[in-house]
C-alpha atoms as a PDB file:
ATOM      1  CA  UNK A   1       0.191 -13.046 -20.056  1.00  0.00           C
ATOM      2  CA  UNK A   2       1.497 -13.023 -16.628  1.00  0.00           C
ATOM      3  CA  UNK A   3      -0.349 -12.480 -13.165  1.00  0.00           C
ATOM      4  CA  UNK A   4       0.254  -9.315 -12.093  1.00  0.00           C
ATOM      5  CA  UNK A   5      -1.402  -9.305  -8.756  1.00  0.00           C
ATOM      6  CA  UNK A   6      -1.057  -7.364  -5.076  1.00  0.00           C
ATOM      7  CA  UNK A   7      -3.171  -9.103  -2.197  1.00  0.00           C
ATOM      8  CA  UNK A   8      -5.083  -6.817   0.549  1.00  0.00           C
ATOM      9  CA  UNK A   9      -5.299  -8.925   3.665  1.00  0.00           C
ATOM     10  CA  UNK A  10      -7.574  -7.266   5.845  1.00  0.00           C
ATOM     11  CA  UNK A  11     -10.976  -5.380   5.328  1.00  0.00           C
ATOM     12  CA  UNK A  12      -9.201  -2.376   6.986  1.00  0.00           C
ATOM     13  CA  UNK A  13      -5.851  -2.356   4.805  1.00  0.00           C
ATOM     14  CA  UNK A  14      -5.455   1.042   2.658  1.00  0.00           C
ATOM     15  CA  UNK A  15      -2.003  -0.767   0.972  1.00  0.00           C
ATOM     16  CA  UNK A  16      -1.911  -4.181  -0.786  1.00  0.00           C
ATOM     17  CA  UNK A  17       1.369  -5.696  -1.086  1.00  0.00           C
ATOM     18  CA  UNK A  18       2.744  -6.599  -4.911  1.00  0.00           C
ATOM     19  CA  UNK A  19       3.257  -9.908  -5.706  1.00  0.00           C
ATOM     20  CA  UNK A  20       4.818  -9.840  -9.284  1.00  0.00           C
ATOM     21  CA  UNK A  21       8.456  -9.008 -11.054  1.00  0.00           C
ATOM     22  CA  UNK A  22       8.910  -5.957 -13.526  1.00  0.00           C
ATOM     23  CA  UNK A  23       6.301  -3.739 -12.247  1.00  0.00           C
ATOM     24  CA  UNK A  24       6.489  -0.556 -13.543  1.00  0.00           C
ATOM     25  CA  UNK A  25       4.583   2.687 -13.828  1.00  0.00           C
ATOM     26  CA  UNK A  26       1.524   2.816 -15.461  1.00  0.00           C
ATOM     27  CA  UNK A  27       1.206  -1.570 -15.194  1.00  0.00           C
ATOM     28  CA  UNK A  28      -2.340  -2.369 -14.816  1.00  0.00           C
ATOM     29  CA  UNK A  29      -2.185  -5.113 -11.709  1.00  0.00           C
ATOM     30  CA  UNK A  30      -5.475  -6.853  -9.919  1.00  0.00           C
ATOM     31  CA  UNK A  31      -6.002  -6.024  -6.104  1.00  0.00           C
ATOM     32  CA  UNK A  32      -7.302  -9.423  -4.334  1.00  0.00           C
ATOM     33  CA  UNK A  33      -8.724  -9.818  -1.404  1.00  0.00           C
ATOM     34  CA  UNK A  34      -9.264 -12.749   0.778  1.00  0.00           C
ATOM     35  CA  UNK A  35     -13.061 -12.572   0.018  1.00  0.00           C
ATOM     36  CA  UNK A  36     -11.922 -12.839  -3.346  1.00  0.00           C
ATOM     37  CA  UNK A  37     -12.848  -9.744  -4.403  1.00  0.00           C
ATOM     38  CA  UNK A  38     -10.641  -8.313  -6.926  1.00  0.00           C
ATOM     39  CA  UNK A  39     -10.484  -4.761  -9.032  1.00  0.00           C
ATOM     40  CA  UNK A  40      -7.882  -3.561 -11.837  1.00  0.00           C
ATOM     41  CA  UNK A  41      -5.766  -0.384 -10.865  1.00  0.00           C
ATOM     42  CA  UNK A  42      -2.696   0.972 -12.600  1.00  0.00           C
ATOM     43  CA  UNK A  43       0.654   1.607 -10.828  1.00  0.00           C
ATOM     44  CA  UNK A  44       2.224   5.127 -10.140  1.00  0.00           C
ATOM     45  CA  UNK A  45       5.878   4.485 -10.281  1.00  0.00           C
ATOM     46  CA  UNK A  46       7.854   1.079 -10.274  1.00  0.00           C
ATOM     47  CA  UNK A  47       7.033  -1.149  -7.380  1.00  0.00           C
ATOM     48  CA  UNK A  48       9.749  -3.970  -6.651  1.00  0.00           C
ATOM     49  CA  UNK A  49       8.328  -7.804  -5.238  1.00  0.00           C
ATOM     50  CA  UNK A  50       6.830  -7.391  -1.885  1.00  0.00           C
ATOM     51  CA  UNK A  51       6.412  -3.754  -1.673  1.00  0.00           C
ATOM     52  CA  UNK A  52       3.165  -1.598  -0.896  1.00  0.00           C
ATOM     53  CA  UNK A  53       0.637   0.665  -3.222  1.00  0.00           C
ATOM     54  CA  UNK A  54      -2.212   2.519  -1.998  1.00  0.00           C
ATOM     55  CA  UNK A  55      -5.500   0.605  -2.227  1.00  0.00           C
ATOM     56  CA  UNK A  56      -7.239   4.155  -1.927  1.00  0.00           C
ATOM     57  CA  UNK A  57      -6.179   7.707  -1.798  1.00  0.00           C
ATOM     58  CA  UNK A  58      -4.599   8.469   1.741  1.00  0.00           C
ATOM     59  CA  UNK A  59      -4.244  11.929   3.021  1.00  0.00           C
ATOM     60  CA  UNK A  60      -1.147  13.328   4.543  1.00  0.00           C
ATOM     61  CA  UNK A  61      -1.744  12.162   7.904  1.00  0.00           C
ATOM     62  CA  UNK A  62      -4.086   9.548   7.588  1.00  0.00           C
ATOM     63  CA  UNK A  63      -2.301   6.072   9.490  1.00  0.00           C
ATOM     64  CA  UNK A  64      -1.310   3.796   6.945  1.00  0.00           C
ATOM     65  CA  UNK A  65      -2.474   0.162   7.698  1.00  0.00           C
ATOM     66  CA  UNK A  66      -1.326  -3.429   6.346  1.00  0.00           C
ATOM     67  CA  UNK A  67      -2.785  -6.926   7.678  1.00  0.00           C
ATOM     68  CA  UNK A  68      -5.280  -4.819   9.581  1.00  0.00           C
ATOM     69  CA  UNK A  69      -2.257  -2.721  11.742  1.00  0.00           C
ATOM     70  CA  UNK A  70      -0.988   0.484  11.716  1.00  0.00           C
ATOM     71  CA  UNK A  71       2.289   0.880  10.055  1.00  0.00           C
ATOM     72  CA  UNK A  72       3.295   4.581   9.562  1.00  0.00           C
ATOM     73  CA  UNK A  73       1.483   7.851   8.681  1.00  0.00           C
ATOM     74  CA  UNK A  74       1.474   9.538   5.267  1.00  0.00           C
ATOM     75  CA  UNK A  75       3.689  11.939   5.189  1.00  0.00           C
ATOM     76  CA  UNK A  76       2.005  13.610   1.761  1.00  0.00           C
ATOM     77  CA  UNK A  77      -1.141  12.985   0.006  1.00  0.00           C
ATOM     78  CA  UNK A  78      -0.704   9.498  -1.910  1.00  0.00           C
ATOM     79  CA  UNK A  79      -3.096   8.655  -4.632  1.00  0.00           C
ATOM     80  CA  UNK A  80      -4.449   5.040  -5.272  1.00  0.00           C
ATOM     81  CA  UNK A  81      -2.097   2.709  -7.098  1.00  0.00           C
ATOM     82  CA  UNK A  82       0.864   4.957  -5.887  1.00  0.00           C
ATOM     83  CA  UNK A  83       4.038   3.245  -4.323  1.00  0.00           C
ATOM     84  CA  UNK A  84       3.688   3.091  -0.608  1.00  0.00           C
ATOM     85  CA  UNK A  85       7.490   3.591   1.108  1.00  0.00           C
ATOM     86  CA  UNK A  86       9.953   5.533   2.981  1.00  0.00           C
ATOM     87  CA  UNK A  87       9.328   8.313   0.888  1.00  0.00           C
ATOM     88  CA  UNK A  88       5.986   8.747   1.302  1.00  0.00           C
ATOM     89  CA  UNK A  89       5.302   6.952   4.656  1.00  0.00           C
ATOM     90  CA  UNK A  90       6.933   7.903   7.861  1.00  0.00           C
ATOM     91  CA  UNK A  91       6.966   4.205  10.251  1.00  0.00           C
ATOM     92  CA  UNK A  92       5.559   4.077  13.666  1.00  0.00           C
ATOM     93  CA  UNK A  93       6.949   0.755  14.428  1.00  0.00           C
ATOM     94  CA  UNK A  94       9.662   0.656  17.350  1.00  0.00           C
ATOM     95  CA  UNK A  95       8.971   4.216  17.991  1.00  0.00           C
ATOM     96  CA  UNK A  96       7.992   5.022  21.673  1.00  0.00           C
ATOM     97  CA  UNK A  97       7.760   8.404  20.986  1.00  0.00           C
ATOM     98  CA  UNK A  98       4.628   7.582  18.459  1.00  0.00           C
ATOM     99  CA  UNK A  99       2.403   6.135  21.579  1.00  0.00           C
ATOM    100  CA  UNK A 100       3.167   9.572  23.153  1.00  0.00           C
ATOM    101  CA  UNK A 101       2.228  11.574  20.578  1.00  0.00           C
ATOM    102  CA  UNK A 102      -1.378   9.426  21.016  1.00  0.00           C
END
């Protein structure tokens, strides 16, 4: 049976980022982290190599962080083991206007 795993860098992450092929919706992967702490959680929708799912449910609003930065902001609710993107997720990164808005 093949590893399907998604590793959570930092202690203050809310997304863990897939490591595995063919993941589709309602594939049970294993969140690590580097304590190597680990929990089962199925997928909501198909999540391509490298991408994001929530680690937790995130509120529309709430920052969305990854190695312990902020990202982006939810721009909906997004439930745990949901695909974290451009659809749900609107970046702060390269955006001046975000540090304004702070």
């Amino acid at each position: 049976m093949a590893l399907n795993l998604a590793l959570k860098v930092n202690d203050l992450d809310n997304v863990a980022t897939i490591f595995a092929n063919g993941i589709t919706d309602g594939t049970t992967i294993e969140i690590r982290d580097k304590k190597g702490n680990s929990e089962n959680c199925a997928v909501i929708g198909d999540i391509p190599y490298g991408h994001k799912i929530a680690v937790k449910d995130i509120k529309k609003g709430e920052l969305i962080i990854k190695y312990g930065e902020e990202i982006g902001i939810a721009t909906k609710d997004i439930k745990k083991g949901e695909y974290v993107h451009v659809h749900n997720l609107d970046s702060m990164r390269g955006r001046g206007d975000w540090e304004k808005q702070k």
